[in-house]
PDB file of N, CA and C in Angstrom:
ATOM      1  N   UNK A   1      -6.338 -11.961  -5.175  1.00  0.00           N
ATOM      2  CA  UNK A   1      -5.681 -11.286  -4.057  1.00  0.00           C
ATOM      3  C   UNK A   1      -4.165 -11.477  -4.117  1.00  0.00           C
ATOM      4  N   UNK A   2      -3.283 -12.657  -4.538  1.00  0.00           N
ATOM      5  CA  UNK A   2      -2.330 -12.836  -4.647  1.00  0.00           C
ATOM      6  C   UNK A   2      -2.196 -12.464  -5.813  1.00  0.00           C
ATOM      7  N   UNK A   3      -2.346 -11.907  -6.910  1.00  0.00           N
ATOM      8  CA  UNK A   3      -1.858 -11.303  -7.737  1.00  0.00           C
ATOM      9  C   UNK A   3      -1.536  -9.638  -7.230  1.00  0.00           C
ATOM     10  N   UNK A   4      -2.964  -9.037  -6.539  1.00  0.00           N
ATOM     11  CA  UNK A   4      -2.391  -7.985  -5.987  1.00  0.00           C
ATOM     12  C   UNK A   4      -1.721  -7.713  -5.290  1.00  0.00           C
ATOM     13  N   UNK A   5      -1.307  -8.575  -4.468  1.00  0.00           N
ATOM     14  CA  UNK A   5      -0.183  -8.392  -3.256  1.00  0.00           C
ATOM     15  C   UNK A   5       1.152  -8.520  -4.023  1.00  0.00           C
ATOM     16  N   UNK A   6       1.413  -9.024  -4.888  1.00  0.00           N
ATOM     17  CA  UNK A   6       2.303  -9.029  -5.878  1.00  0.00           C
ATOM     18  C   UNK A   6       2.732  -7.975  -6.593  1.00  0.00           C
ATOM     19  N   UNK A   7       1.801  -7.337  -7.129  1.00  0.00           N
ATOM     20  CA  UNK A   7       1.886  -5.768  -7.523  1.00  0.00           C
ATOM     21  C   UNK A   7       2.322  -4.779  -6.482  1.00  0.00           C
ATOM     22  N   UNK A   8       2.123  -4.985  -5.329  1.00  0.00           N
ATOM     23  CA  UNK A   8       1.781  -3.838  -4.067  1.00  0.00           C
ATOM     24  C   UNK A   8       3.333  -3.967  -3.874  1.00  0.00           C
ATOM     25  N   UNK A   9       3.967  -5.097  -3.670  1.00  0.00           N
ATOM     26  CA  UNK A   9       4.846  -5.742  -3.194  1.00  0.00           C
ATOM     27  C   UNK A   9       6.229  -4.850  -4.066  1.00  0.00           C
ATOM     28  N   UNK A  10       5.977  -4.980  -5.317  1.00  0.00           N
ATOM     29  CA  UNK A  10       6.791  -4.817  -6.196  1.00  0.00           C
ATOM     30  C   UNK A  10       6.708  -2.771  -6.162  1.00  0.00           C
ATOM     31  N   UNK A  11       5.708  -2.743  -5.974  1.00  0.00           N
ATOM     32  CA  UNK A  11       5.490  -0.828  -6.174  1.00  0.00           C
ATOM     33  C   UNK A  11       6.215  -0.697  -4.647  1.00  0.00           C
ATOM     34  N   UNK A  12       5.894  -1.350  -3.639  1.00  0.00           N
ATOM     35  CA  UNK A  12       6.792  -0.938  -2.273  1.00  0.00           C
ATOM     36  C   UNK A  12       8.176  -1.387  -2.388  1.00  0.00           C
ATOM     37  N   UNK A  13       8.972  -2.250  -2.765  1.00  0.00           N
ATOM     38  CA  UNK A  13      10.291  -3.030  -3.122  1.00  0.00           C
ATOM     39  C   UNK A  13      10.935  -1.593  -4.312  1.00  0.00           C
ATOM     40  N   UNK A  14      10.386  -1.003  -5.209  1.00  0.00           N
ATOM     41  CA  UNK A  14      11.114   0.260  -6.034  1.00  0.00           C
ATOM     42  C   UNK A  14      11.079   1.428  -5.093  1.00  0.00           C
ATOM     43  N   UNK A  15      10.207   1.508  -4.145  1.00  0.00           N
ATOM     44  CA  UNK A  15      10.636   2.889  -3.156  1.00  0.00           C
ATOM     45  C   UNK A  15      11.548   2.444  -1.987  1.00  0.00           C
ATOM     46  N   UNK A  16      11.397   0.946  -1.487  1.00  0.00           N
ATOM     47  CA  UNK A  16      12.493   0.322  -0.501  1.00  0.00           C
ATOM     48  C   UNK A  16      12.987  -0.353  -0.876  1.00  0.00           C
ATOM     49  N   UNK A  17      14.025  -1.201  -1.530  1.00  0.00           N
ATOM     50  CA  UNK A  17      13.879  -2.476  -1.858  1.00  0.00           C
ATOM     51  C   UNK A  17      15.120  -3.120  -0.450  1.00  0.00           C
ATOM     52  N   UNK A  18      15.317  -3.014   0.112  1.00  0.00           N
ATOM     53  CA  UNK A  18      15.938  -3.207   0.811  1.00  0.00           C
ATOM     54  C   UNK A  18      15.086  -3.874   2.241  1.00  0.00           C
ATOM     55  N   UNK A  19      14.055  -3.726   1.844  1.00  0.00           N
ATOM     56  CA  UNK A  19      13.090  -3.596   3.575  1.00  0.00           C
ATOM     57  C   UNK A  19      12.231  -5.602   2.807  1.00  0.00           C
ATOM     58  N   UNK A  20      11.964  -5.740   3.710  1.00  0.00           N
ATOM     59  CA  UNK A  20      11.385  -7.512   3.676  1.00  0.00           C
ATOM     60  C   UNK A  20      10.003  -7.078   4.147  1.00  0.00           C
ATOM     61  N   UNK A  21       9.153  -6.816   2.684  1.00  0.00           N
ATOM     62  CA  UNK A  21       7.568  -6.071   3.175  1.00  0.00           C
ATOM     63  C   UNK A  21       6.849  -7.544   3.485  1.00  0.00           C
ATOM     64  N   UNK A  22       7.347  -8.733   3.320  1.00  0.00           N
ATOM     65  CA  UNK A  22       6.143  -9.640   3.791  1.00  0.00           C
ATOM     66  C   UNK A  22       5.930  -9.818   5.102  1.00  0.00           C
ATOM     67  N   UNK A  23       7.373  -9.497   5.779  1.00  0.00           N
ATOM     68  CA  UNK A  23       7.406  -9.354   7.513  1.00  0.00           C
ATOM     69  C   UNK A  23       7.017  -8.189   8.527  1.00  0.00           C
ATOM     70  N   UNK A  24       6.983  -6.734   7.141  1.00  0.00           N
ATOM     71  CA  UNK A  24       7.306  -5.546   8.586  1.00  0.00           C
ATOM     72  C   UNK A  24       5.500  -5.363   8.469  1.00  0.00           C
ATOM     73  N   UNK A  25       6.185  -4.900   9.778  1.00  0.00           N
ATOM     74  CA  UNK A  25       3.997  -4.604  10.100  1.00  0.00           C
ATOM     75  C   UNK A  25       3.941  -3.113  10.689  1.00  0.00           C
ATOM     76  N   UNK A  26       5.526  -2.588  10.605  1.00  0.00           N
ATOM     77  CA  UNK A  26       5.017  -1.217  11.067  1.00  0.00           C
ATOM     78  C   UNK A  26       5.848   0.079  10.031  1.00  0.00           C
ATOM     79  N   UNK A  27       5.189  -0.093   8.532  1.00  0.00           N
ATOM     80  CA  UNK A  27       5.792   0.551   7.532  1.00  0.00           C
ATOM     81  C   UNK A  27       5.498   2.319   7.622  1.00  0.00           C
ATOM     82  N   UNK A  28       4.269   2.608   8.509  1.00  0.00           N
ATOM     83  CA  UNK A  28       4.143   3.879   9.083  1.00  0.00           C
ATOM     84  C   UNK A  28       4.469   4.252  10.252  1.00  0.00           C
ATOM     85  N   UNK A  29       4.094   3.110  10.666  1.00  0.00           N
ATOM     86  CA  UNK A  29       4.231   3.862  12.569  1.00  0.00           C
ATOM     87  C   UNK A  29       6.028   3.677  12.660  1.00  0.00           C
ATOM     88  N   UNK A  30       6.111   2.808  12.358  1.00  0.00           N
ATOM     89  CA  UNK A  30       7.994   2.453  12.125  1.00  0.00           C
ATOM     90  C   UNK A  30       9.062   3.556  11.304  1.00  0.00           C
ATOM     91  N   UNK A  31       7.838   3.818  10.542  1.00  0.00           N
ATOM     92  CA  UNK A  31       8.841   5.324  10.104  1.00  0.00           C
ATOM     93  C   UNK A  31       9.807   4.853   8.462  1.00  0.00           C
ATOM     94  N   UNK A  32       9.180   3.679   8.284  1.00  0.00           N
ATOM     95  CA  UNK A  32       9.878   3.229   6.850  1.00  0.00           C
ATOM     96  C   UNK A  32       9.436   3.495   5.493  1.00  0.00           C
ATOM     97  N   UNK A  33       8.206   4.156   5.665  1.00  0.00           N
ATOM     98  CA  UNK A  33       7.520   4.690   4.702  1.00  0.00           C
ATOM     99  C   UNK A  33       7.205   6.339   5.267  1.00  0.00           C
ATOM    100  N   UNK A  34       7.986   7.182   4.520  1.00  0.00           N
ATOM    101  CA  UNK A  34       7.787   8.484   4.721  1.00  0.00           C
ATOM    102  C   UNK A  34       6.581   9.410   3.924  1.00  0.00           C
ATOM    103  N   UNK A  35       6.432  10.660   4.039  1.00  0.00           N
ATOM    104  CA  UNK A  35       4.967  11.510   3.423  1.00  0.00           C
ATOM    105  C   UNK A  35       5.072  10.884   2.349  1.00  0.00           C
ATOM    106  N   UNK A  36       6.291  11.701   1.599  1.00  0.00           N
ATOM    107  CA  UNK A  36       6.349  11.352   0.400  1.00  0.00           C
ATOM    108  C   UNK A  36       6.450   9.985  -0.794  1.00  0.00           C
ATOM    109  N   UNK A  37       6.706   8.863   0.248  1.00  0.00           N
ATOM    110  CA  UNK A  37       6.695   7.623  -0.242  1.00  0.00           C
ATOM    111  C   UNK A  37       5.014   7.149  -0.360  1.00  0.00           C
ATOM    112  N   UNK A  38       4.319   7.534   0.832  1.00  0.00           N
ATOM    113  CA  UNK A  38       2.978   7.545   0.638  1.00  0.00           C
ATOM    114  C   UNK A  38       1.779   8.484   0.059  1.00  0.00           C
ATOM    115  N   UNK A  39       2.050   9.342  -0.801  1.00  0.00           N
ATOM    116  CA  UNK A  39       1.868  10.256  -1.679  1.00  0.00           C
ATOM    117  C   UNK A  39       2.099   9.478  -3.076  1.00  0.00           C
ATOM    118  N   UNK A  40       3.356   9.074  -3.140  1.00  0.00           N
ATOM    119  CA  UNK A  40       3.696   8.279  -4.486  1.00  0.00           C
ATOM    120  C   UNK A  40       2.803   7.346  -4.227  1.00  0.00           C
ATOM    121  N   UNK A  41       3.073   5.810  -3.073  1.00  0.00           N
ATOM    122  CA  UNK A  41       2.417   4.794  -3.238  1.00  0.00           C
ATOM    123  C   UNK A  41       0.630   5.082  -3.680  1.00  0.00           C
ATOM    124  N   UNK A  42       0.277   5.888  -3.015  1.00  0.00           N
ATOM    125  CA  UNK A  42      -1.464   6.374  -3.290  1.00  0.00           C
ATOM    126  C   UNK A  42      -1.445   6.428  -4.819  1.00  0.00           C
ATOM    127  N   UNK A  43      -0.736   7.208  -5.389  1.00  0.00           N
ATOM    128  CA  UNK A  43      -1.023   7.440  -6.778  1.00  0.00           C
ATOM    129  C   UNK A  43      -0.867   6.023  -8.009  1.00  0.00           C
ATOM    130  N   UNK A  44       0.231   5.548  -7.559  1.00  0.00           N
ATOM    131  CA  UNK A  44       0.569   4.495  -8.093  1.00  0.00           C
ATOM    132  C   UNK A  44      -0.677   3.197  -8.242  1.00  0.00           C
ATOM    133  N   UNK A  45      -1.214   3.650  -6.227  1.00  0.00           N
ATOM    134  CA  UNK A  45      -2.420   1.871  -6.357  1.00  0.00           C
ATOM    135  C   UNK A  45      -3.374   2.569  -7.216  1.00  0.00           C
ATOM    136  N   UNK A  46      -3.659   4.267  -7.147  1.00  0.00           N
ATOM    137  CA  UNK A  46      -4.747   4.388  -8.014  1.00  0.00           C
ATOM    138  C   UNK A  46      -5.033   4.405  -8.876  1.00  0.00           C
ATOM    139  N   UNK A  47      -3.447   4.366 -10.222  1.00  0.00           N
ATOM    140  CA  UNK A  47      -3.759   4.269 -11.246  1.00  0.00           C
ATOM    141  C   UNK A  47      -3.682   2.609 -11.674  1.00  0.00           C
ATOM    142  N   UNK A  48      -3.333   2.193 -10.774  1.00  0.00           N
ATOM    143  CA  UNK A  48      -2.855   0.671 -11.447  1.00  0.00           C
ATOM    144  C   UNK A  48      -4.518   0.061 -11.202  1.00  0.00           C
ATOM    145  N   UNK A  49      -4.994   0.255  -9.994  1.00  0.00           N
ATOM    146  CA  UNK A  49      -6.092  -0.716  -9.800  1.00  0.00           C
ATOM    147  C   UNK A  49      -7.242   0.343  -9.817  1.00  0.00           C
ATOM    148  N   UNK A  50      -7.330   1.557 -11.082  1.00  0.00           N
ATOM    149  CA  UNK A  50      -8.251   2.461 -11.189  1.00  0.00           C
ATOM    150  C   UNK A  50      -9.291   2.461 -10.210  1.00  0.00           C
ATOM    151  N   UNK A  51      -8.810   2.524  -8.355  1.00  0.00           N
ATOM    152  CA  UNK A  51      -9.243   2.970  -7.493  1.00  0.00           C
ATOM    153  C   UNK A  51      -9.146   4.615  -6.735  1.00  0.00           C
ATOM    154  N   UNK A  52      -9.774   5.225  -6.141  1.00  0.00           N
ATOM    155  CA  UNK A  52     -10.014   6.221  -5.461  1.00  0.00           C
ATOM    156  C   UNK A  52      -9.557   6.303  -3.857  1.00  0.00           C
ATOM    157  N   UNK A  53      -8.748   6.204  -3.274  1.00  0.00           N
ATOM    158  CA  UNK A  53      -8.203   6.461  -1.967  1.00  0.00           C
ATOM    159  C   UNK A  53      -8.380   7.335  -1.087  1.00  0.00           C
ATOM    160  N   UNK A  54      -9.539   7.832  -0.748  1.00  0.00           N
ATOM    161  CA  UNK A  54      -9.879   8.420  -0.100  1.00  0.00           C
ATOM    162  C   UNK A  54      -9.512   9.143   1.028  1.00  0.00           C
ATOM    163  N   UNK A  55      -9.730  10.368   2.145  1.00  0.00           N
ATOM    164  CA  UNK A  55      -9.180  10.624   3.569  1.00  0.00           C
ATOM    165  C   UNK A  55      -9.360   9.381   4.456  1.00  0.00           C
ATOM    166  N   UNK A  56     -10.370   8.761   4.352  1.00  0.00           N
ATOM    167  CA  UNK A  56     -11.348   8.084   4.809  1.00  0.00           C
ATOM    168  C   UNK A  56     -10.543   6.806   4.876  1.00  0.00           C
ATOM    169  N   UNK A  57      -9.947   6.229   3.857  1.00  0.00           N
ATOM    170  CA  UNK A  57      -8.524   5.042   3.488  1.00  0.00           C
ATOM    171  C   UNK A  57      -7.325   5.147   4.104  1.00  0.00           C
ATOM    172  N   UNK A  58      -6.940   6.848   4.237  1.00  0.00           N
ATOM    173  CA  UNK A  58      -5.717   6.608   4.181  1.00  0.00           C
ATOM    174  C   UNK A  58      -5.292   7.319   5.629  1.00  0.00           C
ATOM    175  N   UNK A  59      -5.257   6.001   6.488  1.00  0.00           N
ATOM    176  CA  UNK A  59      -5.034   5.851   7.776  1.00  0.00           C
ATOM    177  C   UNK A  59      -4.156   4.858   7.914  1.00  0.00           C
ATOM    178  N   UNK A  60      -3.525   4.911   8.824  1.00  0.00           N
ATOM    179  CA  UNK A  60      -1.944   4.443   8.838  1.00  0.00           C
ATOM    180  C   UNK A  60      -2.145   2.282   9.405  1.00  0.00           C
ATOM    181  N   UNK A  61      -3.680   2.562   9.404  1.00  0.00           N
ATOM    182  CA  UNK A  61      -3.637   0.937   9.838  1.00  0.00           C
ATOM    183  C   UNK A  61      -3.786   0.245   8.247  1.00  0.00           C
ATOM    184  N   UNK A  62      -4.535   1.013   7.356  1.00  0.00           N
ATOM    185  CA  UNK A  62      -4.226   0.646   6.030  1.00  0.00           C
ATOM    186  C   UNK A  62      -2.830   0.361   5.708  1.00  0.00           C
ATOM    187  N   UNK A  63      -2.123   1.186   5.772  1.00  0.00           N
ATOM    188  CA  UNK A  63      -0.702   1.520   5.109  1.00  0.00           C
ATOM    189  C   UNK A  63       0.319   0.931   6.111  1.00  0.00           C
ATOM    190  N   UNK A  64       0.330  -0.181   7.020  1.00  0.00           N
ATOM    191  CA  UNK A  64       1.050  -0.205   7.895  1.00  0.00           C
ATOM    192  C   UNK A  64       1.675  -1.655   7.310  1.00  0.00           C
ATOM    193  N   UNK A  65       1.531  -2.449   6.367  1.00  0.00           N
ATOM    194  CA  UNK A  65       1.616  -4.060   6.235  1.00  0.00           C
ATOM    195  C   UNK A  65       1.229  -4.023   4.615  1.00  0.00           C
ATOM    196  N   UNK A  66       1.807  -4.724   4.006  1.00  0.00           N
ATOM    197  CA  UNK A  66       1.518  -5.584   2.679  1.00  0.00           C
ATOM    198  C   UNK A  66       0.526  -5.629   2.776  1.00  0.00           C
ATOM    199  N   UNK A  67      -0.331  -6.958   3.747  1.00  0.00           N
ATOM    200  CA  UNK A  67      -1.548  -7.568   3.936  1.00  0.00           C
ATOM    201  C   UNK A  67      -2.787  -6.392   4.150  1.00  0.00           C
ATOM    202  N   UNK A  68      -2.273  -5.010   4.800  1.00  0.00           N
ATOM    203  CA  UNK A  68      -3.314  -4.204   4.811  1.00  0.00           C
ATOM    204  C   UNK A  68      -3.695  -3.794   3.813  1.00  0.00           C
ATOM    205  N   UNK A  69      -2.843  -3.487   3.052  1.00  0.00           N
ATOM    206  CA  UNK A  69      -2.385  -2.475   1.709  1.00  0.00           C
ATOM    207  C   UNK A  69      -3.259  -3.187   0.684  1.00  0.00           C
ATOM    208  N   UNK A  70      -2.538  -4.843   0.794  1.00  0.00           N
ATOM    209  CA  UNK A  70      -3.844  -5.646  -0.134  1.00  0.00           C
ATOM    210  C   UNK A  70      -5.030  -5.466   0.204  1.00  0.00           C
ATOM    211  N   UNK A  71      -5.599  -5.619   1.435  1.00  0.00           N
ATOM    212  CA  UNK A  71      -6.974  -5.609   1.697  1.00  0.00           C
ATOM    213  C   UNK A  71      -7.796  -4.599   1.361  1.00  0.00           C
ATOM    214  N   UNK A  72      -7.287  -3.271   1.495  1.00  0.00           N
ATOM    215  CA  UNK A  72      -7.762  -2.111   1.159  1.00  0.00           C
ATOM    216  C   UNK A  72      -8.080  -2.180  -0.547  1.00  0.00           C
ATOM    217  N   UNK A  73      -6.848  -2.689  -1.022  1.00  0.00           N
ATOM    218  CA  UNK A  73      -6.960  -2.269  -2.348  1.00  0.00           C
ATOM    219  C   UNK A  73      -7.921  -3.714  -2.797  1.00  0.00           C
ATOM    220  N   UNK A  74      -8.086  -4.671  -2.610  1.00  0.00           N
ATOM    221  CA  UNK A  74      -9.470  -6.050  -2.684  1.00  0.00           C
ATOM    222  C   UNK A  74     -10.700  -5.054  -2.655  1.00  0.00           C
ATOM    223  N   UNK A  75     -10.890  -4.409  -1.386  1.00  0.00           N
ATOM    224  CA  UNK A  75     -12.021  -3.859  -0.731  1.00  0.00           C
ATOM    225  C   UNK A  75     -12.361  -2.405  -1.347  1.00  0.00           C
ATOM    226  N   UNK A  76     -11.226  -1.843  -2.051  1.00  0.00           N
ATOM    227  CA  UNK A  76     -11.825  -0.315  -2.890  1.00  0.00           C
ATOM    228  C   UNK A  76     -12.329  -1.010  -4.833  1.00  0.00           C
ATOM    229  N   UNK A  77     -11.479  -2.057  -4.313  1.00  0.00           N
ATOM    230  CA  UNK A  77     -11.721  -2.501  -6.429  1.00  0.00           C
ATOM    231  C   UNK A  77     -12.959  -3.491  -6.047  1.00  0.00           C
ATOM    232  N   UNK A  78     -13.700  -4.085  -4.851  1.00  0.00           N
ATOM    233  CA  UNK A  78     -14.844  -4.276  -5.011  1.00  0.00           C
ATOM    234  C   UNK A  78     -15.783  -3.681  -5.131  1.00  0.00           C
ATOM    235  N   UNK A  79     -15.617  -2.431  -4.818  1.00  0.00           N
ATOM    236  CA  UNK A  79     -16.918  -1.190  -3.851  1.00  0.00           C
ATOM    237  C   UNK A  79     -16.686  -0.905  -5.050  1.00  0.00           C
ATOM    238  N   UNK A  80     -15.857  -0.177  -5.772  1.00  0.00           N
ATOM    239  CA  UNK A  80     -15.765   0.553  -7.585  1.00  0.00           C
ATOM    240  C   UNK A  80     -16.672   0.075  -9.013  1.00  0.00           C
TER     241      UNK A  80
END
């Protein structure tokens, strides 16, 4: 899990690097992650952790925190 949060960390830090993702908890609802940043990020976790992201995933309580972002991506590379 800490290896993936590491990865996640680093793929969110090249579209923000300016933003402190271990603290913010509101990277959607806050408005710091835009369509298009989450369009990229989707593609990026799916090729890195050859997961599937579904409609069904990609709800903004996923995408709102590091810690979500990891969990999702723990919880799609177990189910795979």
């Amino acid at each position: 899990m800490e290896e993936t949060k590491e990865i996640i960390r680093e793929m969110l830090q090249e579209l923000h690097e300016d933003v402190d993702f271990d603290k913010e908890t509101k990277l959607v609802d806050g408005k710091v992650l835009d369509s298009f940043d989450l369009v990229t990020l989707v593609a990026e976790l799916s090729d890195e952790f050859d997961i599937e992201i579904t409609a069904e995933d990609f709800v903004e309580k996923n995408f709102n925190s590091l810690d979500a972002l990891t969990k999702m991506v723990d919880r799609l590379c177990d189910e795979g």
